[in-house]
Protein backbone atom coordinates (compact mmCIF):
# COMPACT_ATOMS: atom_id res chain seq x y z
CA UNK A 1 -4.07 29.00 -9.82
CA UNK A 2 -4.27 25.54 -11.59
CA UNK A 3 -4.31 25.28 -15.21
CA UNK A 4 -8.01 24.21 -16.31
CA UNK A 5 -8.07 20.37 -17.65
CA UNK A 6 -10.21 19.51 -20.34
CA UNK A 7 -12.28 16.93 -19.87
CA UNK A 8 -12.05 14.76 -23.36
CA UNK A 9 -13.35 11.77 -21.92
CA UNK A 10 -16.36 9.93 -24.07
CA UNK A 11 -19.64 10.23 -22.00
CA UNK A 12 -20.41 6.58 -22.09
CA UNK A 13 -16.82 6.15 -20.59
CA UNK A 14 -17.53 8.49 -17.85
CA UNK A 15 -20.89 6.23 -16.91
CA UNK A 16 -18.65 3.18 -17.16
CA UNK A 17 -16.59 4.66 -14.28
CA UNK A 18 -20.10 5.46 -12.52
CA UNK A 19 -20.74 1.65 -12.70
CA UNK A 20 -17.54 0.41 -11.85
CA UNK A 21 -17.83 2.35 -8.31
CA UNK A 22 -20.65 1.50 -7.51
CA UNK A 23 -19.72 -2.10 -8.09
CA UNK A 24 -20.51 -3.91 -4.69
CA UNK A 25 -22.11 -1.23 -3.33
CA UNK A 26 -25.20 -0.79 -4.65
CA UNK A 27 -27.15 -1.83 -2.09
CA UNK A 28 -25.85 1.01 0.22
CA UNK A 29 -26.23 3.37 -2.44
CA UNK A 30 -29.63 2.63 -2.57
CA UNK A 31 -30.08 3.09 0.55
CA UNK A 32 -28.29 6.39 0.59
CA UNK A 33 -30.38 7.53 -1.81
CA UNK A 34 -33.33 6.32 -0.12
CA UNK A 35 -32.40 8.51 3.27
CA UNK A 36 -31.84 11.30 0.88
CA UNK A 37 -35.52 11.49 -0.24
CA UNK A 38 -36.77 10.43 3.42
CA UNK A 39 -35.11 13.66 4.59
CA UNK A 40 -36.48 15.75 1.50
CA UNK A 41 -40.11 14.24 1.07
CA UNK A 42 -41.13 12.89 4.30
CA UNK A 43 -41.66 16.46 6.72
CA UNK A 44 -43.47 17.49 3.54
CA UNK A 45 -45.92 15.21 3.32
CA UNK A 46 -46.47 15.57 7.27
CA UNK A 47 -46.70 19.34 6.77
CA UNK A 48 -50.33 18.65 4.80
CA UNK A 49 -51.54 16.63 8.05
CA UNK A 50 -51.14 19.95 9.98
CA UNK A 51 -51.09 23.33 7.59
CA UNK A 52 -53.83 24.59 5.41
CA UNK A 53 -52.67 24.91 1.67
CA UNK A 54 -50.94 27.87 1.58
CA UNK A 55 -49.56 27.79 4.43
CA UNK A 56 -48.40 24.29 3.83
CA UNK A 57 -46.54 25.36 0.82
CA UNK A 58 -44.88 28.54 2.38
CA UNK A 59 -43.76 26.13 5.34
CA UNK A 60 -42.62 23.34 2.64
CA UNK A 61 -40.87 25.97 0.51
CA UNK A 62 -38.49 26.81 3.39
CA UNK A 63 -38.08 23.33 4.70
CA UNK A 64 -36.63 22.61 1.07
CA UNK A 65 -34.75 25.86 1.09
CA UNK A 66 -33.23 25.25 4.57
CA UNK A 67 -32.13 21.47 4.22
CA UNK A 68 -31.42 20.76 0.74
CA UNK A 69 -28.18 21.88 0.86
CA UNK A 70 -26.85 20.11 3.87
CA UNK A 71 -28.48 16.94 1.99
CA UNK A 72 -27.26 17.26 -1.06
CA UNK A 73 -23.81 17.84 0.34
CA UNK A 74 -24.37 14.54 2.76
CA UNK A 75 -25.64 12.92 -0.56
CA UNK A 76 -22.49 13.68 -2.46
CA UNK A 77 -19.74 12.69 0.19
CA UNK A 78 -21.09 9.39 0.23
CA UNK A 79 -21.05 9.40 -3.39
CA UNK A 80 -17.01 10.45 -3.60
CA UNK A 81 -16.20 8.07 -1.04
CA UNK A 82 -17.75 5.40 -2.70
CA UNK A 83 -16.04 6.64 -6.28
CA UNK A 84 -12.89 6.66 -4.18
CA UNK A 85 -13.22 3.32 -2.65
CA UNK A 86 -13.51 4.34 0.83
CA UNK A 87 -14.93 3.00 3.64
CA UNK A 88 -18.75 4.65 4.03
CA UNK A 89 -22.00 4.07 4.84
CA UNK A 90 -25.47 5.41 3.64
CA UNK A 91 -25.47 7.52 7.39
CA UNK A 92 -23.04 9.68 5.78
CA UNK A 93 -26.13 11.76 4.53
CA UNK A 94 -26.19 13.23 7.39
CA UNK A 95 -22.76 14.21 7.17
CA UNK A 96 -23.96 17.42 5.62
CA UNK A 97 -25.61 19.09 8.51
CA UNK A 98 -22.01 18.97 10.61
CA UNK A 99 -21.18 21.75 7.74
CA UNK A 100 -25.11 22.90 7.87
CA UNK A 101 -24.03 27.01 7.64
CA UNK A 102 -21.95 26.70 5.18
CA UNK A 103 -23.78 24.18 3.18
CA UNK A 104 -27.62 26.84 3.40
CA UNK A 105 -25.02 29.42 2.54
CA UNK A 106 -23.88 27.88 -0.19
CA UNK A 107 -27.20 27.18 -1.78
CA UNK A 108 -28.59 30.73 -0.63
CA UNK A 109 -25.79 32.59 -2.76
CA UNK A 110 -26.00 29.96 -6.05
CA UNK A 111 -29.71 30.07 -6.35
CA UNK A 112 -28.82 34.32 -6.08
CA UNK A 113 -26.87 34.13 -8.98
CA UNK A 114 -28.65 31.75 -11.21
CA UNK A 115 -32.12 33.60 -10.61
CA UNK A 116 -30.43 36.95 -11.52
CA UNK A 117 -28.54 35.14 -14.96
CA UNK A 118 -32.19 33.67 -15.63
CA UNK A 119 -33.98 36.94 -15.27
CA UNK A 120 -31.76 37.75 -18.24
CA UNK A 121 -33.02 34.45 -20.16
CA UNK A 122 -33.60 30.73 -19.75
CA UNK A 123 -30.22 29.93 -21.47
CA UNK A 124 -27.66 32.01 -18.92
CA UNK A 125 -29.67 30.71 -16.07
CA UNK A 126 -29.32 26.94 -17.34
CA UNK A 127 -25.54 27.99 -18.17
CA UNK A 128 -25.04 29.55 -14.48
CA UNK A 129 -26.48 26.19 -12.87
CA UNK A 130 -24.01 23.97 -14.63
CA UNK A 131 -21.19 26.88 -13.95
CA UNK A 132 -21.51 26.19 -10.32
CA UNK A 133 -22.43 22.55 -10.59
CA UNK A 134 -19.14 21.22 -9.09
CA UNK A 135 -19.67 23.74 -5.55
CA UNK A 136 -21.20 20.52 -3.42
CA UNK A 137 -18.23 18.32 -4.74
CA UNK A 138 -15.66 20.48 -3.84
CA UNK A 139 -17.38 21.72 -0.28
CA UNK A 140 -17.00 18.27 0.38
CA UNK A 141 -13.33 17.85 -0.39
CA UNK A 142 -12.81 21.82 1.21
CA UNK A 143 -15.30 22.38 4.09
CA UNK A 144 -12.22 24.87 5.11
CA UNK A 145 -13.22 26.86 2.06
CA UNK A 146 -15.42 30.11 1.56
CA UNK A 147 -18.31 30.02 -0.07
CA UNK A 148 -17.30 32.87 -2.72
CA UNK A 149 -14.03 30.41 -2.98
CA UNK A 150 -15.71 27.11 -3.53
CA UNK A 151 -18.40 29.24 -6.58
CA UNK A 152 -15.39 30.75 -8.26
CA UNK A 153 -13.40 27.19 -8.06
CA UNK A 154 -16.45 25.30 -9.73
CA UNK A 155 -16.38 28.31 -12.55
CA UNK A 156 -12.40 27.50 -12.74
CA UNK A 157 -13.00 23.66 -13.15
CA UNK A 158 -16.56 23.87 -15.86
CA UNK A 159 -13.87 26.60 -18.27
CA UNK A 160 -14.18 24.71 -21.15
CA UNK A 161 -16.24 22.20 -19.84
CA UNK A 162 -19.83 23.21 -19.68
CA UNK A 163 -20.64 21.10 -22.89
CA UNK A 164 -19.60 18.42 -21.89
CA UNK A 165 -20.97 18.11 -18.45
CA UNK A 166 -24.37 18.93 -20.27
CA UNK A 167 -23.62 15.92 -22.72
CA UNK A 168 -22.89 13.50 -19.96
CA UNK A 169 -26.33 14.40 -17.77
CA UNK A 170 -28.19 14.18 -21.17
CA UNK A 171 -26.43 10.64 -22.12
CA UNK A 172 -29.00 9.98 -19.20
CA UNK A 173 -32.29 11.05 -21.10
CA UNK A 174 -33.23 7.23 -22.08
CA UNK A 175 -32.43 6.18 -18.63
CA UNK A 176 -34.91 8.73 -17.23
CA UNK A 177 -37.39 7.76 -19.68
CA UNK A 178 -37.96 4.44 -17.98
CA UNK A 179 -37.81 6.10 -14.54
CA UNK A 180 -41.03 7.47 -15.45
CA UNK A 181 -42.49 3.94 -16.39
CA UNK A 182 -41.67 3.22 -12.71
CA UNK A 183 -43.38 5.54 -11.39
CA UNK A 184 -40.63 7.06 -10.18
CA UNK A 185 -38.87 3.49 -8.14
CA UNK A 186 -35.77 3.45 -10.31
CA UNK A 187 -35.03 6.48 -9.66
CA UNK A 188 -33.20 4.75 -6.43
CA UNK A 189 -30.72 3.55 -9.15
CA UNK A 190 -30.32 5.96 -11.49
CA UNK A 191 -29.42 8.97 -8.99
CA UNK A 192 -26.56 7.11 -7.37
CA UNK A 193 -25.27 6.35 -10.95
CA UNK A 194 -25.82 9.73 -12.01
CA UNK A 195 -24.25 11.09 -9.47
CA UNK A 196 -21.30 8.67 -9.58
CA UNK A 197 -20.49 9.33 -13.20
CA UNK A 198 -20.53 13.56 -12.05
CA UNK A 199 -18.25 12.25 -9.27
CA UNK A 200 -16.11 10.73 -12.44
CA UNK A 201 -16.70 13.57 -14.01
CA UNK A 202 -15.62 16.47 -11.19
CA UNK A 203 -12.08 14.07 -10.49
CA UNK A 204 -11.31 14.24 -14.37
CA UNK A 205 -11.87 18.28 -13.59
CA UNK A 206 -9.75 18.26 -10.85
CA UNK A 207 -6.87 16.17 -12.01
CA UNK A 208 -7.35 13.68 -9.37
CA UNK A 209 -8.49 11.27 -12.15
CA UNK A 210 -6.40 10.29 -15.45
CA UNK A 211 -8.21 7.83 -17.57
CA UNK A 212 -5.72 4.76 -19.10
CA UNK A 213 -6.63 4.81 -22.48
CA UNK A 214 -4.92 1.57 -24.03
CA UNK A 215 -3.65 2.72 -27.31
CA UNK A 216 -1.34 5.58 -25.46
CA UNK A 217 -0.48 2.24 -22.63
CA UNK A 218 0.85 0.21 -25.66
CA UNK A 219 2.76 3.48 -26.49
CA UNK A 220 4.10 4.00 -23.52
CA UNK A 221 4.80 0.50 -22.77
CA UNK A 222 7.46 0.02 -25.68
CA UNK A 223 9.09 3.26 -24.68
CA UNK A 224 9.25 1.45 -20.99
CA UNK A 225 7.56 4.36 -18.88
CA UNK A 226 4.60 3.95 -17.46
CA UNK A 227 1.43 5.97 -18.28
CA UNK A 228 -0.40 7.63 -15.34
């Protein structure tokens, strides 16, 4: 097993790198994000043409059970591959249903465990969700991996790290704030960022990512090797 890296990285550094992807591609993200809700809102809103109340929300409850996870992980390998300067598209949404099994059973087994930490209180259950909050991410790197693998990797890669993944989806809070005074529209461009800063995030985590940081360059530079 890996050593766990510490993610030191300032949180308004980590949203710089959120920007910087999605430099170009905004548009698409949009988009993207756009699908994302069609896919989530859209059969719920048709369900109230057709279902009386309570039947309507048993019937939307397990809609959102059954396809949030293969959207979310959709949602997210469009994200990476735009952090990673691939070539993508906002169909890659649907990317998540080709993994659809293991996607539900990946959401089946974290909701599990963060309703049995929050029966113990509020805090472990908010603790548990950012514990696994890297799963999606690296489903989407390791569709070859189990689903007991992929929860026990995220726990390997938040060790040390749970703060400061809270910090960086808090640095948000002011952003959100004028969501609201939307009514909700901007929320087209603040998930993709979001989600592109977690991408930064999750590649610091996993040592794909090493931040230049120009002081140590300098430092490096008169010993004549380079820094990575």
């Amino acid at each position: 097993m890996e050593n766990t890296i510490i993610v030191t990285l300032r949180c308004k550094d980590m949203r710089s790198f959120g920007r910087q992807a999605l430099t170009g591609m905004w548009s698409g993200a949009v988009l993207a994000t756009l699908l994302m809700m069609a896919l989530s809102l859209v059969p719920l809103l048709s369900f109230k043409l057709v279902f009386d109340s309570v039947t309507m929300e048993k019937v939307s409850d397990l809609y959102t059970m059954i396809v949030s996870g293969p959207i979310t992980l959709g949602y997210i390998y469009f994200i990476l591959s735009v952090f990673r300067r691939k070539s993508t598209s906002p169909i890659e949404v649907f990317y998540g249903f080709e993994r659809f099994f293991k996607a539900l059973g990946l959401t089946l087994v974290m909701s599990f465990f963060i309703i049995l930490w929050t029966l113990l209180f509020i805090v472990p259950g908010i603790i548990a969700s950012i514990r696994y909050s890297m799963a999606f991410y690296i489903l989407a790197d390791h569709p070859e991996m189990g689903i007991l693998d992929i929860i026990n990797e995220s726990k390997r890669l938040m060790k040390g790290n749970k703060l400061k993944f809270f910090c960086l989806q808090f640095s948000f809070i002011g952003w959100i704030f004028l969501v609201c005074l939307t009514a909700g529209i901007g929320s087209l461009w603040l998930i993709p960022y979001m989600e592109a800063s977690t991408a930064g995030f999750y590649e610091l985590a996993n040592g794909n990512l090493r931040p230049q940081y120009p002081e140590l360059a300098a430092n490096e530079e008169n010993r004549g090797s380079p820094i990575l």
